[in-house]
Protein backbone atom coordinates (compact mmCIF):
# COMPACT_ATOMS: atom_id res chain seq x y z
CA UNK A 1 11.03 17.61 13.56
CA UNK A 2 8.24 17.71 10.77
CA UNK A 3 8.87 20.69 8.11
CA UNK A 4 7.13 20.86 4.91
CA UNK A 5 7.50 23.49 2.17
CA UNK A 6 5.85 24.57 -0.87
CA UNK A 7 8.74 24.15 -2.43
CA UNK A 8 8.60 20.18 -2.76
CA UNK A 9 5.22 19.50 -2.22
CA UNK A 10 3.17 18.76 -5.56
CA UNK A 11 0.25 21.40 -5.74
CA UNK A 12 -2.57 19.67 -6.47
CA UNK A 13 -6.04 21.63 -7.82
CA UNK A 14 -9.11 22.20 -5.63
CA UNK A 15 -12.46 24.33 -6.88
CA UNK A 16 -11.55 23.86 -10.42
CA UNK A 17 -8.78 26.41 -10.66
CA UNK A 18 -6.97 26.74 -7.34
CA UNK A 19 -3.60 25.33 -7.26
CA UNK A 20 -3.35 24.22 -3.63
CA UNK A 21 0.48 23.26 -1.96
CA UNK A 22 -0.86 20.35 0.71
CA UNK A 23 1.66 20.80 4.00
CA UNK A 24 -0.05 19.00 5.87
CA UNK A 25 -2.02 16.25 4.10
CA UNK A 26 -6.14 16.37 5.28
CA UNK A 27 -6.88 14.44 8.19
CA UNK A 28 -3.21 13.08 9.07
CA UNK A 29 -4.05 14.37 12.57
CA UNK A 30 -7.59 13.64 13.22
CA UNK A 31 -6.77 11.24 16.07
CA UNK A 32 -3.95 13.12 17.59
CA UNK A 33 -5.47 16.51 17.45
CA UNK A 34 -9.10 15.20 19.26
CA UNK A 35 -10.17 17.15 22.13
CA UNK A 36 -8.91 20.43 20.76
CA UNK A 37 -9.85 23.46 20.14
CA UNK A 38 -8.06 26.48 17.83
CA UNK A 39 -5.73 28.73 20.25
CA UNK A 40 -4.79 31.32 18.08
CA UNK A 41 -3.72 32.49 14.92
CA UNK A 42 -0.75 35.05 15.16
CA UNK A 43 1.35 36.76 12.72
CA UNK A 44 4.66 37.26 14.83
CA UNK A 45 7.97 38.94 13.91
CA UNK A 46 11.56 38.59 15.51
CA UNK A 47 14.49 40.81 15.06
CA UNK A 48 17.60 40.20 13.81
CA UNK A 49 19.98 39.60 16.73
CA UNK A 50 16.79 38.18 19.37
CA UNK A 51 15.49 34.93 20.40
CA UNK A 52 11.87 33.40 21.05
CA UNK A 53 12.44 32.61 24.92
CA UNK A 54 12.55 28.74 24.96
CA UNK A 55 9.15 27.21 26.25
CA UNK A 56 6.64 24.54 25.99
CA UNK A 57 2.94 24.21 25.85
CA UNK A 58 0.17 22.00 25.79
CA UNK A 59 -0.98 22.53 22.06
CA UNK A 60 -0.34 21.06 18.50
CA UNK A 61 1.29 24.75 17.13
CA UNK A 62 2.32 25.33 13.47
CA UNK A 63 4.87 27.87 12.42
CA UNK A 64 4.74 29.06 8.64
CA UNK A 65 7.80 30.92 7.81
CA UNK A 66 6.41 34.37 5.48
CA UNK A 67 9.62 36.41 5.84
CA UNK A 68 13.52 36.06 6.38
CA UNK A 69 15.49 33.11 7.51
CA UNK A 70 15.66 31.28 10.93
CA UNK A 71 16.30 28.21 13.05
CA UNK A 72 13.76 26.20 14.83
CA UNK A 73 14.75 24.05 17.85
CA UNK A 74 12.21 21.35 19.19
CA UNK A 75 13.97 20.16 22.15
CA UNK A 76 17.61 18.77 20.86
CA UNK A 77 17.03 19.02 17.01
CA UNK A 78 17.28 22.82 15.61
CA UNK A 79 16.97 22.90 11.68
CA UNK A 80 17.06 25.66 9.16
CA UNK A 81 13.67 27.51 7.92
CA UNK A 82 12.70 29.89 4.65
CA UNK A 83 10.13 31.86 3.29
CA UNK A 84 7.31 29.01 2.83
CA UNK A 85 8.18 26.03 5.19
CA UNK A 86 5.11 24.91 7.54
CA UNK A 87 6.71 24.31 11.07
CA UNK A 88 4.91 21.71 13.12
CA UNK A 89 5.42 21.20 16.83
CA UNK A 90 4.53 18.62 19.10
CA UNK A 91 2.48 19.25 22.35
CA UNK A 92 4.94 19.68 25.42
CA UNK A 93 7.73 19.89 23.47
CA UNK A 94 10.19 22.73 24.33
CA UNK A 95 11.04 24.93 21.91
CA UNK A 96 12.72 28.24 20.22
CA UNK A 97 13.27 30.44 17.45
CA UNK A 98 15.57 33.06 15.79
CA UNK A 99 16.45 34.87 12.74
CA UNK A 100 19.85 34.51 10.99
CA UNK A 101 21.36 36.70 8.97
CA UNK A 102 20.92 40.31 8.90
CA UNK A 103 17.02 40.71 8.90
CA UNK A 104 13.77 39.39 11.07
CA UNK A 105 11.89 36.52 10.32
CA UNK A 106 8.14 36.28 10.70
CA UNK A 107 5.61 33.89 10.86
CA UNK A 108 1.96 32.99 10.69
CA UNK A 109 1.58 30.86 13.91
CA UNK A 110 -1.56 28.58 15.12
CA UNK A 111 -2.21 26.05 17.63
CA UNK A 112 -4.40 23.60 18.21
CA UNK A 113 -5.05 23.65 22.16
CA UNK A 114 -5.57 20.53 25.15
CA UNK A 115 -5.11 24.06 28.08
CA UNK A 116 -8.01 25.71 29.61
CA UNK A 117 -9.56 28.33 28.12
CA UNK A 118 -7.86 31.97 29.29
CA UNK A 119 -5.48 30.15 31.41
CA UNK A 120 -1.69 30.25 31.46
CA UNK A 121 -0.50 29.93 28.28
CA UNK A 122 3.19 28.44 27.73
CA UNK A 123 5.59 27.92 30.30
CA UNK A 124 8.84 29.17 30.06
CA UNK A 125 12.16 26.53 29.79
CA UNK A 126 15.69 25.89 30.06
CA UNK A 127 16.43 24.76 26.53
CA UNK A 128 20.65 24.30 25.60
CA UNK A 129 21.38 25.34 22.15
CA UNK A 130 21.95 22.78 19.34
CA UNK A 131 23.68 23.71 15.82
CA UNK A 132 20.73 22.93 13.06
CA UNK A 133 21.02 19.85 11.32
CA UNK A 134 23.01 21.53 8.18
CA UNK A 135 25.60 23.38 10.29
CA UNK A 136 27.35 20.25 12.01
CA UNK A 137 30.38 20.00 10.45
């Protein structure tokens, strides 16, 4: 699973006086990402106490975390997100996620898309819960 936060990435400066926090270094996935087009961009929100129903898709899709605190799961590795970490899922991978604690956690969401235009759009999953990486005792 690929996470990066603005936390420990070195800002660098673009335009002369914009401090920029690179996630996801320029280019990195030019190759993969060929043949795509740009899905969607969605702010979503999940309450305390709910779960994203497990799925899978056929897109590159980014989660960046803007509120609360969560797990991700990408198929049998589920890790710990905050405020400012930059999700990035694999096409065809299944996946799932959830607040912790007492609160929601939302997201800024976007995908990078090999499926037909207005087609069917994720497929739902069987998907067995794992303990993030940080739990395991």
């Amino acid at each position: 699973m690929k996470i990066s936060s603005r936390e420990t990435v070195e800002p660098i400066t673009l335009h002369e006086t914009v401090r920029v926090y690179p996630l996801l270094k320029r280019w990195v996935l030019a190759e993969q990402t060929k043949g795509t087009y740009l899905e969607f961009i969605d702010d979503f929100e999940i309450d305390a106490g709910s779960k994203a129903e497990p799925h899978f898709h056929n897109t590159h899709e980014w989660y960046f975390i803007l509120e609360g605190t969560g797990v991700v799961q990408i198929e049998d590795e589920a890790r710990r997100v905050v405020p400012g970490d930059l999700v990035y899922i694999p096409p065809n991978q299944r996946h799932t996620v959830y607040p912790t604690g007492a609160g929601k956690i939302r997201a800024l969401c976007f995908a990078a898309s090999y499926q037909p235009v207005g087609g069917k759009f994720y497929t739902p999953v069987e998907l067995k819960d794992v303990a993030p990486a940080d739990m395991v005792p």
